[in-house]
N, C-alpha and C. Protein backbone atom coordinates (compact mmCIF):
# COMPACT_ATOMS: atom_id res chain seq x y z
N UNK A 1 169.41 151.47 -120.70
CA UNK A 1 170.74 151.21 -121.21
C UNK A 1 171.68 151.08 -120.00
N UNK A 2 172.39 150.05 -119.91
CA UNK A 2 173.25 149.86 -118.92
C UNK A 2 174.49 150.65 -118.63
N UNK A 3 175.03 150.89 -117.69
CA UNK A 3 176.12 152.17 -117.31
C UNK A 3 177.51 151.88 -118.55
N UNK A 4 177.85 150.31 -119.07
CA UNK A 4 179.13 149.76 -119.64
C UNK A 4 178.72 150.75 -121.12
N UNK A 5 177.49 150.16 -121.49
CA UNK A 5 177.23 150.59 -122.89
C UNK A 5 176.72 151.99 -123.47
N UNK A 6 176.40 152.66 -122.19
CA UNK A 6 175.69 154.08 -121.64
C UNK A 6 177.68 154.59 -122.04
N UNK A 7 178.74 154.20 -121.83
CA UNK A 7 179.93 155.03 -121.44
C UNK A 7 180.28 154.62 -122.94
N UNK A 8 180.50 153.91 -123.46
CA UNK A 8 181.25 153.04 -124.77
C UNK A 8 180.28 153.92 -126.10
N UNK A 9 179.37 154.59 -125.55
CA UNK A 9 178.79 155.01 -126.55
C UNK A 9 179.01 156.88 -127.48
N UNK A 10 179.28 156.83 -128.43
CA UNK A 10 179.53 158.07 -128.93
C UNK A 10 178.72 158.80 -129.96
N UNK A 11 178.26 160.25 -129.60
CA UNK A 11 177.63 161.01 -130.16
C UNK A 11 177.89 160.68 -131.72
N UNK A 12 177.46 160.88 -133.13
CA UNK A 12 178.06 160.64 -134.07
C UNK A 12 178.98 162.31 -134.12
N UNK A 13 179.00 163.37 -133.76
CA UNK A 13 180.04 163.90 -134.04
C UNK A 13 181.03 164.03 -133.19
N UNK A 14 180.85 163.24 -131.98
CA UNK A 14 182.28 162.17 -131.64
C UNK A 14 182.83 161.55 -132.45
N UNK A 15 182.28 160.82 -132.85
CA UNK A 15 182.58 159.22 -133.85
C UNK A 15 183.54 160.46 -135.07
N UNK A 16 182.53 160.71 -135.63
CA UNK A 16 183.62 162.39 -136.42
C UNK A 16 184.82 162.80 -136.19
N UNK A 17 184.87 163.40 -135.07
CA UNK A 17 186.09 163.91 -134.70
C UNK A 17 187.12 162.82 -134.15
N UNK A 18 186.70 161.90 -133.94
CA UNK A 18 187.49 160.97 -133.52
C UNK A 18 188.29 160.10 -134.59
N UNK A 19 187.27 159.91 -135.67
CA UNK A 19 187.93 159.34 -137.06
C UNK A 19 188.69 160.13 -137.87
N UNK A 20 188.40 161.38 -137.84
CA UNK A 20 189.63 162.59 -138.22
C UNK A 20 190.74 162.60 -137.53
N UNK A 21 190.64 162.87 -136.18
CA UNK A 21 191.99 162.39 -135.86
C UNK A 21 193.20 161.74 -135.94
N UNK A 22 192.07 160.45 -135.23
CA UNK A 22 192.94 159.40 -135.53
C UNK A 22 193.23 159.17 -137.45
N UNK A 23 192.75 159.34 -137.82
CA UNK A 23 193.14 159.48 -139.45
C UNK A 23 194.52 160.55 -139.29
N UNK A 24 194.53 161.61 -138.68
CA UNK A 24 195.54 162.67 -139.20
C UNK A 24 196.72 161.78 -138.04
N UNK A 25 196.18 161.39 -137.32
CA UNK A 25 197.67 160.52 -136.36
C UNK A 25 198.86 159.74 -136.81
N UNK A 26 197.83 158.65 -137.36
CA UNK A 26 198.06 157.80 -138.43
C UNK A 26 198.66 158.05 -139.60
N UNK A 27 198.36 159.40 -140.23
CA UNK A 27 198.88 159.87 -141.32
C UNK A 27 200.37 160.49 -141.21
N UNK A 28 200.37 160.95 -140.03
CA UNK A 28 201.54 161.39 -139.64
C UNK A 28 202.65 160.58 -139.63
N UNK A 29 202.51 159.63 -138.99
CA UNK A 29 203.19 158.49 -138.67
C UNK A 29 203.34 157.93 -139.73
N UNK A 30 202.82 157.60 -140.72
CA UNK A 30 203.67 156.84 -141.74
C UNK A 30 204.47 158.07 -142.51
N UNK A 31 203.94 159.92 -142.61
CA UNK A 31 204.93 160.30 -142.72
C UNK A 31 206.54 160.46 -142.09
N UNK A 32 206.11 160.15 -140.71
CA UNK A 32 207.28 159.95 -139.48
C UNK A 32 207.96 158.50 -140.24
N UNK A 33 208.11 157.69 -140.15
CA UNK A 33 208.20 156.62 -140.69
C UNK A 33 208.73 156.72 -142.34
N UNK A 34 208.20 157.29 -143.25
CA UNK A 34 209.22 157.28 -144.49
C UNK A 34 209.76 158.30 -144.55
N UNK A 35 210.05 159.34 -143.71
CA UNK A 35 211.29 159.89 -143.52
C UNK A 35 212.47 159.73 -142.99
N UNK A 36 212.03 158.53 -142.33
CA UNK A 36 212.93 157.45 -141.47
C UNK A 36 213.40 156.53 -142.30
N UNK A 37 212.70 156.19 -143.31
CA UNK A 37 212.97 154.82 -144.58
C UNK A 37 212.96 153.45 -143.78
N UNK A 38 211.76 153.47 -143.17
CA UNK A 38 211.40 152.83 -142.05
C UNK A 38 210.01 151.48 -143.15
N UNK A 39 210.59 151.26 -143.87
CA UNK A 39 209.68 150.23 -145.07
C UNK A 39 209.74 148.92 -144.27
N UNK A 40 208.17 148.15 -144.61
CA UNK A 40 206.96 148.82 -144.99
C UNK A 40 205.78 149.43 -144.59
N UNK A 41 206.25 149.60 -143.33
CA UNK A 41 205.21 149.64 -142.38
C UNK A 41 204.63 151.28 -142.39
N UNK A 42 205.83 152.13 -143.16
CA UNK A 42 205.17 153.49 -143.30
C UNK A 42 203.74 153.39 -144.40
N UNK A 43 203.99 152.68 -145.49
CA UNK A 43 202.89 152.51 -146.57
C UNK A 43 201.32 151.65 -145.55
N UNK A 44 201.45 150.71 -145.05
CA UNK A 44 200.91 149.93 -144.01
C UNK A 44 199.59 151.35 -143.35
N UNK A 45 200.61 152.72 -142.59
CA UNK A 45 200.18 153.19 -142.28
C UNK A 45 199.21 154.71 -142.81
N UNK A 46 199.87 154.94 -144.29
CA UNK A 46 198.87 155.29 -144.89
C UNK A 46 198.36 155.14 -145.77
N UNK A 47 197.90 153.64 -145.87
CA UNK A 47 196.69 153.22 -146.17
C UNK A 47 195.72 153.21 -144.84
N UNK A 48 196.22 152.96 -144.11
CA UNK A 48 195.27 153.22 -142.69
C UNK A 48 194.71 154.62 -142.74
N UNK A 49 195.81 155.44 -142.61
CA UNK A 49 195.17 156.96 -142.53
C UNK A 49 194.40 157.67 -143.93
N UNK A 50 194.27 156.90 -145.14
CA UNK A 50 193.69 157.46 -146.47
C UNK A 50 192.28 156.61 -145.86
N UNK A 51 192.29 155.16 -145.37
CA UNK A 51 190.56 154.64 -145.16
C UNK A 51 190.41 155.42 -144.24
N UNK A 52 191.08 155.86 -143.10
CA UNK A 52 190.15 156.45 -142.17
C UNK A 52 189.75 157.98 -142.09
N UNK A 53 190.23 158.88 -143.11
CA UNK A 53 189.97 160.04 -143.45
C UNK A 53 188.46 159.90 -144.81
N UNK A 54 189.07 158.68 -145.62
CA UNK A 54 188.13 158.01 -146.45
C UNK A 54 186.24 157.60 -145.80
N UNK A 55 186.79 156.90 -144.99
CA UNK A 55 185.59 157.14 -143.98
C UNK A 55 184.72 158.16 -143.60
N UNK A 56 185.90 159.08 -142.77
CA UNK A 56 184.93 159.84 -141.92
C UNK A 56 184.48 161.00 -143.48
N UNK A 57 185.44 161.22 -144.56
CA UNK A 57 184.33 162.45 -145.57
C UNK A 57 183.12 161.36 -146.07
N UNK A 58 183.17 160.23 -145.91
CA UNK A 58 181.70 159.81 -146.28
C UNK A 58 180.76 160.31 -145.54
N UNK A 59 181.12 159.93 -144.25
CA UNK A 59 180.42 160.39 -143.08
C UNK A 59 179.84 162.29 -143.19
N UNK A 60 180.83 162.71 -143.46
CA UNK A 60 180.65 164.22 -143.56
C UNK A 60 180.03 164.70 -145.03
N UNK A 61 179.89 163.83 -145.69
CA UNK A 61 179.29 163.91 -147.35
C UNK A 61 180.25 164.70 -148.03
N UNK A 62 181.61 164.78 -147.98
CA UNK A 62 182.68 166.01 -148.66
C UNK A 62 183.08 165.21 -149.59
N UNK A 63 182.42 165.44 -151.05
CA UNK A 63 182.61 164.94 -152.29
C UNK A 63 184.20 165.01 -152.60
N UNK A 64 184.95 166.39 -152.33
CA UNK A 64 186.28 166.45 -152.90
C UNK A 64 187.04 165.75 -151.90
N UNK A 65 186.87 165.40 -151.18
CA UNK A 65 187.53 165.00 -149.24
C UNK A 65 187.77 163.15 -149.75
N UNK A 66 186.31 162.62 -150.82
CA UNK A 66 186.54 161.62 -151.02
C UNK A 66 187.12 161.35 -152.05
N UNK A 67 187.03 162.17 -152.94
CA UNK A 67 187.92 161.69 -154.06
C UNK A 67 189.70 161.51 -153.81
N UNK A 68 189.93 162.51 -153.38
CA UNK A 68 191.26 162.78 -152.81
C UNK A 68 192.02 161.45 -151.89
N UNK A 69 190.72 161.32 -150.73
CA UNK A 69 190.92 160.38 -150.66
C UNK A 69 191.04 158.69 -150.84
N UNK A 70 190.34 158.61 -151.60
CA UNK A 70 189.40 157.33 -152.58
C UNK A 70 191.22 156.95 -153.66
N UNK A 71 191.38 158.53 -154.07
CA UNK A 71 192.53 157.99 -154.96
C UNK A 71 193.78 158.03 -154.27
N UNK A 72 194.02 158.49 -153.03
CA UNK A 72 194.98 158.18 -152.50
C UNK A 72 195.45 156.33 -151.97
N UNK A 73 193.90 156.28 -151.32
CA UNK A 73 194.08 154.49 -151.00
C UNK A 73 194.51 153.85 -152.39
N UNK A 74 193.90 154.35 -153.19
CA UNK A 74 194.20 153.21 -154.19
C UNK A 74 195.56 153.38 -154.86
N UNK A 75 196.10 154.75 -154.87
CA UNK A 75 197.43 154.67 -154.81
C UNK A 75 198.50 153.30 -154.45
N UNK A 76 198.04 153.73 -152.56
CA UNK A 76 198.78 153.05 -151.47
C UNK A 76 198.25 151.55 -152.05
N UNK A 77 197.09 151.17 -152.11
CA UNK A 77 197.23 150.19 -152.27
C UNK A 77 198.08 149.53 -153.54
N UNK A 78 197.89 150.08 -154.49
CA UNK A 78 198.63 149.19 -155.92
C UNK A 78 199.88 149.05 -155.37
N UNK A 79 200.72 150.23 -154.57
CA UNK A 79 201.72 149.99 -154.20
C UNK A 79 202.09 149.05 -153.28
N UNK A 80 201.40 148.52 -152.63
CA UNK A 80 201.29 147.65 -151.42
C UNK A 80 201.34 146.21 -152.03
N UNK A 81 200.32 146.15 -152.90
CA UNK A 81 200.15 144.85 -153.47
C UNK A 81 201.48 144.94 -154.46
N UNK A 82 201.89 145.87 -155.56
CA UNK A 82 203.33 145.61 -156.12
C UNK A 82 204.47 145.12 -155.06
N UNK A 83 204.67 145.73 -154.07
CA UNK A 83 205.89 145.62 -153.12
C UNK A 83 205.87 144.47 -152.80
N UNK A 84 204.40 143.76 -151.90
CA UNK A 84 204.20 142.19 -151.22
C UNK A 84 204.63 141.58 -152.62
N UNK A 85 204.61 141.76 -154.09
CA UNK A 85 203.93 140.69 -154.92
C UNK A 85 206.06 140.44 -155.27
N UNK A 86 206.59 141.73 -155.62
CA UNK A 86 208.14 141.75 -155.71
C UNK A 86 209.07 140.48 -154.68
């Protein structure tokens, strides 16, 4: 394995902790953002942070982690698609 792809490469409970994160970053920020009334880009951002928390409990097999999250995206999304469609 070459040194580029040897470095670019992550343990899967890297890949884990890294998609939690950045999921809770993300999540933040669109809370930062609609406390600001900073539309639409706060909704934009959590739908980002519901797939990528969505993600990583697949990853982690956390049945309640996905539901929670599963119905949060789809929340964000109906709302997303109502707002663009207004």
């Amino acid at each position: 394995m070459n040194s580029i792809v040897k470095f670019f490469t992550l343990t899967t409970r890297q890949t884990d902790s890294l998609l939690k994160w950045l999921g809770t970053a993300v999540t933040l920020a669109g809370a930062v953002l609609t406390s600001l009334a900073i539309d639409p880009v706060n909704v934009y951002l959590f739908n980002a942070g519901s797939l990528l928390f969505l993600i990583w409990a697949v990853r982690i097999r956390d049945t309640a982690l996905i539901a929670v999250n599963a119905g949060l995206l789809t929340i964000y999304a109906v709302g997303t698609v109502r707002a663009l469609m207004a």
